[in-house]
Protein backbone atom coordinates (compact mmCIF):
# COMPACT_ATOMS: atom_id res chain seq x y z
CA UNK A 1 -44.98 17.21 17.71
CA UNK A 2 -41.36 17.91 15.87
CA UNK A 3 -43.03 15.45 12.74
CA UNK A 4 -40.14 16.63 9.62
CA UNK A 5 -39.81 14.72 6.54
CA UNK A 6 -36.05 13.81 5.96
CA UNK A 7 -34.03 15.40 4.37
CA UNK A 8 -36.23 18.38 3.43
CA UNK A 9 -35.76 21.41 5.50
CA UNK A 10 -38.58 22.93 7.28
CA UNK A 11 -40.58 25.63 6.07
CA UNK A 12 -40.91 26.72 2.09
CA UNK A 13 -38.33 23.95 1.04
CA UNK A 14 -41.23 21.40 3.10
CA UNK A 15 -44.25 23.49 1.05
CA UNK A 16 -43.03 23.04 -2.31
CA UNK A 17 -41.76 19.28 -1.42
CA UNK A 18 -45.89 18.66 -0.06
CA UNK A 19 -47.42 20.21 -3.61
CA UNK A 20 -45.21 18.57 -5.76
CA UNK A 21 -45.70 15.18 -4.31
CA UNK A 22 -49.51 15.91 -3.98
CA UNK A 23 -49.42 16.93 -7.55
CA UNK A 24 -48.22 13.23 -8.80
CA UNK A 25 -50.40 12.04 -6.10
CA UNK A 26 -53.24 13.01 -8.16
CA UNK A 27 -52.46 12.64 -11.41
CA UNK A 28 -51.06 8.76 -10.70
CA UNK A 29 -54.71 8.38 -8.62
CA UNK A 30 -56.57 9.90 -11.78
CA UNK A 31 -54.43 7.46 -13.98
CA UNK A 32 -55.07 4.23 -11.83
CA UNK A 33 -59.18 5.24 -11.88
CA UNK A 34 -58.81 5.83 -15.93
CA UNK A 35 -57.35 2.25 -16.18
CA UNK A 36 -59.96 0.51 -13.66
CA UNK A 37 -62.69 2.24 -16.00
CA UNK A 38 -61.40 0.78 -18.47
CA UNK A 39 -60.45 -2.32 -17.96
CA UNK A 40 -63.97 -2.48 -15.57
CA UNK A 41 -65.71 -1.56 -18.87
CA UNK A 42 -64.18 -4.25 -21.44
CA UNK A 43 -64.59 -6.90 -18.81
CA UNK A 44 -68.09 -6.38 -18.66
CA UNK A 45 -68.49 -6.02 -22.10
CA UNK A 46 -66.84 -9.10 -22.51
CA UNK A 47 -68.62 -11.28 -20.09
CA UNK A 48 -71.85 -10.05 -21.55
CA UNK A 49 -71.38 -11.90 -25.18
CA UNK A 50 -69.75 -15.35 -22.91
CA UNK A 51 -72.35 -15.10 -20.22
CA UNK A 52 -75.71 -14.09 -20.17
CA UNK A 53 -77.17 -12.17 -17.41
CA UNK A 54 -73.40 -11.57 -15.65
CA UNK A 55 -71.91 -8.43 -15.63
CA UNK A 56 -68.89 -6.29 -13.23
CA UNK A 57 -69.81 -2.50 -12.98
CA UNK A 58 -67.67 -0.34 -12.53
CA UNK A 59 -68.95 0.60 -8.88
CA UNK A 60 -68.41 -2.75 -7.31
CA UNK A 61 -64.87 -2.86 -8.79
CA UNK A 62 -64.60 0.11 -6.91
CA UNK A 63 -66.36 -0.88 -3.76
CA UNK A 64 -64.12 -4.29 -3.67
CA UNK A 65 -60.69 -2.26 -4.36
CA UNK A 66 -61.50 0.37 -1.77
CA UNK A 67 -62.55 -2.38 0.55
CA UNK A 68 -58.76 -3.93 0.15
CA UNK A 69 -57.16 -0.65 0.90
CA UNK A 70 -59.37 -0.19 4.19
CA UNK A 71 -58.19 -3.63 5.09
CA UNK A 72 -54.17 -2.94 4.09
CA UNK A 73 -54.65 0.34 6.74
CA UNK A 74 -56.37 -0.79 9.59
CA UNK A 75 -53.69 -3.93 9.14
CA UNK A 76 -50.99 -1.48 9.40
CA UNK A 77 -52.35 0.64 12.20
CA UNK A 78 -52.65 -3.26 14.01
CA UNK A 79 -49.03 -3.37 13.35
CA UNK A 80 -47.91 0.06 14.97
CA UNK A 81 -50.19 -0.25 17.64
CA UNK A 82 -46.90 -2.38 20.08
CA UNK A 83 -44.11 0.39 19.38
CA UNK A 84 -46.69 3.50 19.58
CA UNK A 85 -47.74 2.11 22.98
CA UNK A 86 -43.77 1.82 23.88
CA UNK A 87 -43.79 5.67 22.96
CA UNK A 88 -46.45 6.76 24.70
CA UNK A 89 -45.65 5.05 27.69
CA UNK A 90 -41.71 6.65 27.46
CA UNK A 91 -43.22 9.88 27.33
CA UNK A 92 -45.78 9.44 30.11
CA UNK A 93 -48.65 9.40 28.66
């Protein structure tokens, strides 16, 4: 396909560029899931003494937010759909 990331050349300068930023990939993902625990976790404890019988778990904080993100891709793919069609028309295909 000729896909390159710029500025990185290809080959073990491209490896160690892909682990590094899957390293901080993870550890930011494992941060933002710490935080949503948390803040998931006082929330409910919190509505529980104001409201009785209302609570937010933590799995339908999760549910809604990976919901959103599902929504934010497919809205972007919408959006490349024109110019990828230009492409693949160029190219013959």
């Amino acid at each position: 396909m000729g896909a390159r990331i710029p500025n990185i050349k290809p080959g073990k300068e491209t490896i160690e560029y892909l682990k590094k930023i899957q390293a901080s990939t993870r550890f930011w993902g494992g941060v933002l899931l710490s935080i949503l625990a948390t803040s998931s976790s006082m929330l409910d404890h919190y509505l529980r003494h104001v409201n009785e019988n209302f609570s937010v778990g933590f799995t339908s904080v999760l549910i809604i937010v990976g919901s959103i993100i599902e929504l934010r891709r497919s809205y972007q793919a919408y959006n490349v759909m024109p110019s990828l069609s230009k492409v693949l028309r160029r190219y013959g295909f």
